[in-house]
PDB file of N, CA and C in Angstrom:
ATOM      1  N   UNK A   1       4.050  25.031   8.250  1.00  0.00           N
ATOM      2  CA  UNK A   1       3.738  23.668   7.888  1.00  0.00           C
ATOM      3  C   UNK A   1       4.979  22.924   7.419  1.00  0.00           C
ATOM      4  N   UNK A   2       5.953  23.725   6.370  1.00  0.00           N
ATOM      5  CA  UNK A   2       7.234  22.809   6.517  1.00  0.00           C
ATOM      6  C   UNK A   2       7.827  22.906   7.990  1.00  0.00           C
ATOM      7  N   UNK A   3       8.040  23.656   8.544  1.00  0.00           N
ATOM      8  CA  UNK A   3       9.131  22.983   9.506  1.00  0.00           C
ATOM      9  C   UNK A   3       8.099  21.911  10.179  1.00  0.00           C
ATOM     10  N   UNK A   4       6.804  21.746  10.438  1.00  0.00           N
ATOM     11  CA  UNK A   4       6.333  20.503  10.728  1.00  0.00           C
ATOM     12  C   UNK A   4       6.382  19.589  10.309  1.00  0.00           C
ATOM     13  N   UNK A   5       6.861  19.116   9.067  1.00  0.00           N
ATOM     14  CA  UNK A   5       7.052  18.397   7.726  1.00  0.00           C
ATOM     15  C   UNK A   5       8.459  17.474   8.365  1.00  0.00           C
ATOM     16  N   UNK A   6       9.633  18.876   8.478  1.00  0.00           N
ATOM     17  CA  UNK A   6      11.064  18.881   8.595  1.00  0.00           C
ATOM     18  C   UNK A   6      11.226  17.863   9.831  1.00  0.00           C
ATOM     19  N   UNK A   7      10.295  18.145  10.808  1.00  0.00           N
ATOM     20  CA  UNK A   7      10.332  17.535  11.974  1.00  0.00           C
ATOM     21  C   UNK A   7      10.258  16.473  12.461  1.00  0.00           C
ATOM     22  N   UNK A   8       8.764  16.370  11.485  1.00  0.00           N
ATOM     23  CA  UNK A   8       8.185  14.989  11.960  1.00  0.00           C
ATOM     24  C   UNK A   8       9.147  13.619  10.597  1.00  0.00           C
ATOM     25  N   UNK A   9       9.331  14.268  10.165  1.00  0.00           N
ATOM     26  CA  UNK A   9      10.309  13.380   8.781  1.00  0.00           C
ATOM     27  C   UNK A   9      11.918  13.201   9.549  1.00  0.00           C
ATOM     28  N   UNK A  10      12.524  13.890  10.656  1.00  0.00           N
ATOM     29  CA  UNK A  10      13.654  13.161  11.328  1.00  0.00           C
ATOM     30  C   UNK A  10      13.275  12.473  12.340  1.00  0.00           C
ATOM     31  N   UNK A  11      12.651  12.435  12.636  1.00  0.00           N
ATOM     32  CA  UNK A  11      11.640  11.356  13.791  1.00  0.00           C
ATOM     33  C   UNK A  11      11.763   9.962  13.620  1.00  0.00           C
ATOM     34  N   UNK A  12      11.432  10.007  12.590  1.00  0.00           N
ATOM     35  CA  UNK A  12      10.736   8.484  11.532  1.00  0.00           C
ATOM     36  C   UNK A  12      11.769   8.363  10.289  1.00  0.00           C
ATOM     37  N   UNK A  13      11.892   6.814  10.354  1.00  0.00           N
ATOM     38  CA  UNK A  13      13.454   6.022   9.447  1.00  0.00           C
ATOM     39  C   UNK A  13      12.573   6.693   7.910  1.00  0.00           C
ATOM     40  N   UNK A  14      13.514   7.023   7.099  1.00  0.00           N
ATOM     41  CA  UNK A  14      12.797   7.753   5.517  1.00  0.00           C
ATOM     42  C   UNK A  14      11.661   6.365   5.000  1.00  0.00           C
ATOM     43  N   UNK A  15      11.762   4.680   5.486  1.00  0.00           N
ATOM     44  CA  UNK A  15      10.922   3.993   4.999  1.00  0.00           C
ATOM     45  C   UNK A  15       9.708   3.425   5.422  1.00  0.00           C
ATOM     46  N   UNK A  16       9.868   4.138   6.545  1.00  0.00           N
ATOM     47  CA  UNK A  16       8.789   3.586   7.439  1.00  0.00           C
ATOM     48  C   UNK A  16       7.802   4.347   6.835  1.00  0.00           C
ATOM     49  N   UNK A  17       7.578   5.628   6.245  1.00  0.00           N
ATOM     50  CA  UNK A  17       6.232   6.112   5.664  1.00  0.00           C
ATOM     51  C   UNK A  17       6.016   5.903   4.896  1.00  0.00           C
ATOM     52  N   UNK A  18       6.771   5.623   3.691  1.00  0.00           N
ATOM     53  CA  UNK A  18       6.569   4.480   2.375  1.00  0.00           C
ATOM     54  C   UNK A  18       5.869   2.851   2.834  1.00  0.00           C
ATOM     55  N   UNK A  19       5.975   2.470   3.911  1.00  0.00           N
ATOM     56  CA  UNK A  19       6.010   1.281   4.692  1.00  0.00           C
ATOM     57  C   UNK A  19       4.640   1.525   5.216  1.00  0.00           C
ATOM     58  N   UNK A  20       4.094   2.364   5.818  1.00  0.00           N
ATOM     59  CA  UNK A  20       2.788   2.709   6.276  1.00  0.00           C
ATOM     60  C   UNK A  20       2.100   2.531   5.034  1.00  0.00           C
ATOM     61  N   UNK A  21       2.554   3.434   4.194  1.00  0.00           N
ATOM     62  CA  UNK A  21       1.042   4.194   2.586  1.00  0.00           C
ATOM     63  C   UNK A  21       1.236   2.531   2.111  1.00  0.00           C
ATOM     64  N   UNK A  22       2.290   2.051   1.731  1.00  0.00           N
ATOM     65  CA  UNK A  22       2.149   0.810   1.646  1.00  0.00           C
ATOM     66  C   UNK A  22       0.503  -0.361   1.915  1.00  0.00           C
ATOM     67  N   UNK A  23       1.341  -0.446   2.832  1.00  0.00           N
ATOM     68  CA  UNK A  23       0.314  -1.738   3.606  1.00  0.00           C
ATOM     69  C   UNK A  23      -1.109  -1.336   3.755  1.00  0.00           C
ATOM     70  N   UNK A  24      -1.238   0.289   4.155  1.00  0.00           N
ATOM     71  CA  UNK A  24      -2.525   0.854   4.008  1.00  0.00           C
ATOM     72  C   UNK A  24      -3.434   1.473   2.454  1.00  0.00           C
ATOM     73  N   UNK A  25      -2.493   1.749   1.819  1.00  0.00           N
ATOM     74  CA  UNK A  25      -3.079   1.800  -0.179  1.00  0.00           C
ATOM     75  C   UNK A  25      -4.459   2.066   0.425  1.00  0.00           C
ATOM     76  N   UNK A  26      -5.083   0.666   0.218  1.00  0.00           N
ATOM     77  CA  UNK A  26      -6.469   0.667   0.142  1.00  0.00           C
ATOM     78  C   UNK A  26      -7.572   1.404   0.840  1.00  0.00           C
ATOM     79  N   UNK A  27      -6.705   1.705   2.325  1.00  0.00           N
ATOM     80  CA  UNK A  27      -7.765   2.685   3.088  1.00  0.00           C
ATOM     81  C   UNK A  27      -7.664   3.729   2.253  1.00  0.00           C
ATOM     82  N   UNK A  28      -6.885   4.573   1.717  1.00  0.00           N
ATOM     83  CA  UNK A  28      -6.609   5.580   1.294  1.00  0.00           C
ATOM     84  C   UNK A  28      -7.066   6.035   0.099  1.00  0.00           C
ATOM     85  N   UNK A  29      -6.931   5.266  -0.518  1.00  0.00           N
ATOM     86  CA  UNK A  29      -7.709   4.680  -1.871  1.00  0.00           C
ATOM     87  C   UNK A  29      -9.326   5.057  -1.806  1.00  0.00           C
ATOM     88  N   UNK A  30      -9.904   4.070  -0.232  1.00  0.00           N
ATOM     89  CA  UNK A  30     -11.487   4.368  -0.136  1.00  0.00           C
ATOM     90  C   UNK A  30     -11.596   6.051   0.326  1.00  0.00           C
ATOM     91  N   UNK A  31     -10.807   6.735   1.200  1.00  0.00           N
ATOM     92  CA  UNK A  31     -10.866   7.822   1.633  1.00  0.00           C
ATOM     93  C   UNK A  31     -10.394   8.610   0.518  1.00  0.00           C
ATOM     94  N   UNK A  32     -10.025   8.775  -0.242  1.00  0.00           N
ATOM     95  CA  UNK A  32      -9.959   9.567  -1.398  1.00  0.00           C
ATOM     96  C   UNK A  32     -11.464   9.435  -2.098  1.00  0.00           C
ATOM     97  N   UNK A  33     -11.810   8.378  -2.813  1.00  0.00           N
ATOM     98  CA  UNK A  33     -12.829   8.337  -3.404  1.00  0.00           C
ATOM     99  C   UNK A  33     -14.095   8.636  -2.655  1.00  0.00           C
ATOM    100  N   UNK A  34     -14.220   8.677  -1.218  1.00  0.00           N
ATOM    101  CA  UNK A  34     -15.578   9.495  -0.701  1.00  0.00           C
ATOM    102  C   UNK A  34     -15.605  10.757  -0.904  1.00  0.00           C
ATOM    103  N   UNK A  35     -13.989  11.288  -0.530  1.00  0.00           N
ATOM    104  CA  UNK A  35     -13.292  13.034  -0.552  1.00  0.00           C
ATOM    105  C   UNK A  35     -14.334  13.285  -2.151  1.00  0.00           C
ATOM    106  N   UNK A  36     -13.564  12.010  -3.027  1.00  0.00           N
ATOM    107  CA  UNK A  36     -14.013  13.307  -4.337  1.00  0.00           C
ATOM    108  C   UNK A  36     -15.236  12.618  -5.103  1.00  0.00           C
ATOM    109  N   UNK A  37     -16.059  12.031  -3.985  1.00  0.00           N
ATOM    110  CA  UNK A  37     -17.566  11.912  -4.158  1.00  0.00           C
ATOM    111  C   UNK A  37     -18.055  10.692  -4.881  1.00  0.00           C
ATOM    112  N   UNK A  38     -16.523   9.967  -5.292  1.00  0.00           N
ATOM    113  CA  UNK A  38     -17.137   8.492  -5.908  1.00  0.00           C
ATOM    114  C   UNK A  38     -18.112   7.641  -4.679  1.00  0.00           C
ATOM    115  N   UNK A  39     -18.862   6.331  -5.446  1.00  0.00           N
ATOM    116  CA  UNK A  39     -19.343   5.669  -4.398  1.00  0.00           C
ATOM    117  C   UNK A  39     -18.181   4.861  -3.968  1.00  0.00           C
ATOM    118  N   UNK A  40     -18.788   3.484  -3.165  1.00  0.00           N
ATOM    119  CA  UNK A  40     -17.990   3.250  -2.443  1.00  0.00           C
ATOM    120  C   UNK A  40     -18.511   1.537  -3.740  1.00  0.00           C
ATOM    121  N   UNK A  41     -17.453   0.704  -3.734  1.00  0.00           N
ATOM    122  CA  UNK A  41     -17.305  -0.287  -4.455  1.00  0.00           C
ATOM    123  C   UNK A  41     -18.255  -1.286  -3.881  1.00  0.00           C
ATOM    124  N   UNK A  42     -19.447  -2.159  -5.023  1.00  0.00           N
ATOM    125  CA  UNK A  42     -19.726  -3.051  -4.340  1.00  0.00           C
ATOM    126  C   UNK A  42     -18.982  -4.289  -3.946  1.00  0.00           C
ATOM    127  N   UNK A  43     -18.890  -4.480  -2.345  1.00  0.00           N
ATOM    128  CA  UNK A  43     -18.299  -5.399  -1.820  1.00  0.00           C
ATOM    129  C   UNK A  43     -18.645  -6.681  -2.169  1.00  0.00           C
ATOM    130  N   UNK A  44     -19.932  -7.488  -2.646  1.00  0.00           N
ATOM    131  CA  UNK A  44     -19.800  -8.712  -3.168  1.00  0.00           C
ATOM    132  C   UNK A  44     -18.868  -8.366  -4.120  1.00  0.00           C
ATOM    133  N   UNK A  45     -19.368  -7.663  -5.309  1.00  0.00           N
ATOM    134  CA  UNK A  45     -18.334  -7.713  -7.038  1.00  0.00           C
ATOM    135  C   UNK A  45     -17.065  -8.001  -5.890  1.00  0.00           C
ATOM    136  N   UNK A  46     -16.584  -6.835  -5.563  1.00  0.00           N
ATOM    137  CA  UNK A  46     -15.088  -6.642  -5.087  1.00  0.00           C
ATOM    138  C   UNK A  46     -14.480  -8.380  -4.262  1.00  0.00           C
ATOM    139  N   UNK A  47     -15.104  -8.905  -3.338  1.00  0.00           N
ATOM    140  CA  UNK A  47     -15.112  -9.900  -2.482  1.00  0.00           C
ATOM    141  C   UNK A  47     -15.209 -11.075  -3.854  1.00  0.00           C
ATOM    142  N   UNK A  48     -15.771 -11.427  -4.503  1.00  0.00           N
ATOM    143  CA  UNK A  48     -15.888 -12.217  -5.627  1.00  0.00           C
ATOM    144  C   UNK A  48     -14.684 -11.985  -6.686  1.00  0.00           C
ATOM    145  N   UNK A  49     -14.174 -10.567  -6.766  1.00  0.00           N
ATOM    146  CA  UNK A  49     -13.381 -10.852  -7.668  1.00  0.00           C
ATOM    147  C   UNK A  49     -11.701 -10.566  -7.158  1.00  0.00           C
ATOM    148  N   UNK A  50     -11.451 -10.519  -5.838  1.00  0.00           N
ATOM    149  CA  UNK A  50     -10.809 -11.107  -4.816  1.00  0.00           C
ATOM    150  C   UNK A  50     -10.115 -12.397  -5.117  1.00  0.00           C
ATOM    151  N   UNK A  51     -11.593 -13.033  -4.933  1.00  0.00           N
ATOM    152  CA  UNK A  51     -11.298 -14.319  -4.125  1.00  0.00           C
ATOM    153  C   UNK A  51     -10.583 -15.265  -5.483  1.00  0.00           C
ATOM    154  N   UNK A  52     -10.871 -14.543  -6.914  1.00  0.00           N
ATOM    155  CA  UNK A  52     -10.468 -15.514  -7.901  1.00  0.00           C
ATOM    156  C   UNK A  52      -9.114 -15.701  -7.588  1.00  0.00           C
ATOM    157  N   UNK A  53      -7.964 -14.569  -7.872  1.00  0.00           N
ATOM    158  CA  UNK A  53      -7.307 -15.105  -7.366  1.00  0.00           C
ATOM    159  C   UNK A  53      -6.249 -13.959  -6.412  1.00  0.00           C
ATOM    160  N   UNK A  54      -6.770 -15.208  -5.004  1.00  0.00           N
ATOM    161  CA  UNK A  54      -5.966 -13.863  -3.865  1.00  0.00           C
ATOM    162  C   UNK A  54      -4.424 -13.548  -3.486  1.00  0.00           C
ATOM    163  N   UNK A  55      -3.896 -14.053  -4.613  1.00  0.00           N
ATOM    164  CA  UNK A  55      -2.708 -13.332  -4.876  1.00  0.00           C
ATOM    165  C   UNK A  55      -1.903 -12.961  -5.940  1.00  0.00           C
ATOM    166  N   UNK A  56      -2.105 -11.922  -6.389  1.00  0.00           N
ATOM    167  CA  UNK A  56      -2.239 -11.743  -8.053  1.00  0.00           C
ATOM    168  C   UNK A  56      -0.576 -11.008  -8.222  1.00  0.00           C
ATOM    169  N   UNK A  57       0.046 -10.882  -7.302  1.00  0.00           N
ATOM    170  CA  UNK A  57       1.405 -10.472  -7.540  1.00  0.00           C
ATOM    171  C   UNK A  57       2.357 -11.295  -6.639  1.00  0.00           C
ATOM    172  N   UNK A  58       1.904 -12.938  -6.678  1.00  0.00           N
ATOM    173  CA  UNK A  58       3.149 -13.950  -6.535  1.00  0.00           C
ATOM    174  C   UNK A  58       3.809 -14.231  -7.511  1.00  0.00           C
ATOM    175  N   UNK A  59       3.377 -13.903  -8.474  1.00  0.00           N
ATOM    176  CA  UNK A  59       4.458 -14.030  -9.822  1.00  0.00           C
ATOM    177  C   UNK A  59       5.645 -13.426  -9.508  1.00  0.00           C
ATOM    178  N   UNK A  60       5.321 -11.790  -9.477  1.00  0.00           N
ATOM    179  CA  UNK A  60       6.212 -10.685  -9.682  1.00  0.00           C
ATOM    180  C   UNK A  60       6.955 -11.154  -8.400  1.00  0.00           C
ATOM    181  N   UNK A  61       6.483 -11.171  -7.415  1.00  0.00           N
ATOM    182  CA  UNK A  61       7.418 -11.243  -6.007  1.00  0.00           C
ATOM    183  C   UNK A  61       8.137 -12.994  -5.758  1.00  0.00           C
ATOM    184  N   UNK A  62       7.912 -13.983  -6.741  1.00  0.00           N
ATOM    185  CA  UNK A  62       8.298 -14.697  -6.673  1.00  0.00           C
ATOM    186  C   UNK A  62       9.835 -14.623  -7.646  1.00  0.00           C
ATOM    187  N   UNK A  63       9.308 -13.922  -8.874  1.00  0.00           N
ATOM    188  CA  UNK A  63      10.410 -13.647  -9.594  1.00  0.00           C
ATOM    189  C   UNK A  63      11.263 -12.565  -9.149  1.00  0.00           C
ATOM    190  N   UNK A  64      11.220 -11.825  -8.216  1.00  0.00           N
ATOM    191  CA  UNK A  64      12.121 -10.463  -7.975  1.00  0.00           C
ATOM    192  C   UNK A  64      12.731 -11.215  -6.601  1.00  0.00           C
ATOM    193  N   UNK A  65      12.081 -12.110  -5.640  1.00  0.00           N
ATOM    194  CA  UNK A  65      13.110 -13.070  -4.565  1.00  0.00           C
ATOM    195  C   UNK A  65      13.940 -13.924  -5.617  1.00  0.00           C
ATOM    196  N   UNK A  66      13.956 -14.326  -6.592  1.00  0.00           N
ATOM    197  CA  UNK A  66      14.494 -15.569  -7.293  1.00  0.00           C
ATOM    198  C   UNK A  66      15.612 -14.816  -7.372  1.00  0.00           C
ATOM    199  N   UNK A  67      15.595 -13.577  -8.577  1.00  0.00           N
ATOM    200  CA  UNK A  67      16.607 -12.681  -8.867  1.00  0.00           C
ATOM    201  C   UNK A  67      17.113 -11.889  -7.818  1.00  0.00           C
ATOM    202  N   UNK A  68      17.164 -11.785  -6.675  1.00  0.00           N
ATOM    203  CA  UNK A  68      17.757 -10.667  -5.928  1.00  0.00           C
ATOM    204  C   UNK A  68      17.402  -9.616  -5.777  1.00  0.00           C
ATOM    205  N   UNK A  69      16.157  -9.163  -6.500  1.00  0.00           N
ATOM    206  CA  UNK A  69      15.604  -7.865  -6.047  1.00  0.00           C
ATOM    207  C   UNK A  69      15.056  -7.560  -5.302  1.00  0.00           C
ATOM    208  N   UNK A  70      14.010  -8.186  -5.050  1.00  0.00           N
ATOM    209  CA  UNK A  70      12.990  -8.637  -3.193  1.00  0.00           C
ATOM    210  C   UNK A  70      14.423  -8.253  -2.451  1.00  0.00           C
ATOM    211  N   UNK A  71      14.233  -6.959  -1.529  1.00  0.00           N
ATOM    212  CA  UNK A  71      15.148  -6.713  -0.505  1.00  0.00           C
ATOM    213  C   UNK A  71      14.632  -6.990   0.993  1.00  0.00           C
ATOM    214  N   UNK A  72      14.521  -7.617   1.554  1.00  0.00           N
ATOM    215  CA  UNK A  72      14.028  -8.104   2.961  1.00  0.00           C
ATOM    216  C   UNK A  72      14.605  -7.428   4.222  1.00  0.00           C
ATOM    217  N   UNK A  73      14.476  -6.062   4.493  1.00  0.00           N
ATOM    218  CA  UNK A  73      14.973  -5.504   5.153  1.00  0.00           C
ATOM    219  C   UNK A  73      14.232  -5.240   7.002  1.00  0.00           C
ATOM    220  N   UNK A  74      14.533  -6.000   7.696  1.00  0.00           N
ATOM    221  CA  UNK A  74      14.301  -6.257   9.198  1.00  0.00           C
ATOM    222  C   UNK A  74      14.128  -5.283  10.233  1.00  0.00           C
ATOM    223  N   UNK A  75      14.679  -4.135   9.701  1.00  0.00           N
ATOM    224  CA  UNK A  75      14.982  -2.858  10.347  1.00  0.00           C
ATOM    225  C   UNK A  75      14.518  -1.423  10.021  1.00  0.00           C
TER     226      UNK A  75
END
């Protein structure tokens, strides 16, 4: 299983799988919690408390582009 590990990890740039779990969190998130038997969230609550406000980390990412930390990397 490591050298499958070893393998498939020179294949793929080191950020692109940080870059995947990323953007996907949330599937993973729901597939964990069926694994260890939680329910599944009610979607109105969840959809309602969403929508208050649907972007709750423009602060942080507004302040980390201001300062130079937001790295915008293309590649």
């Amino acid at each position: 299983e490591a050298a499958d590990a070893d393998e498939s990890a020179s294949r793929h740039p080191p950020r692109r799988g940080s870059l995947a779990v990323e953007r996907h969190a949330h599937l993973i998130q729901l597939y964990l919690m069926l694994d260890l038997g939680y329910e599944l969230p009610d979607l109105d609550e969840l959809l309602l408390w969403a929508s208050r406000d649907p972007n709750p980390h423009r602060k942080r990412l507004r302040r980390e582009v201001e300062s130079g930390e937001f790295a915008f990397d293309r590649h």
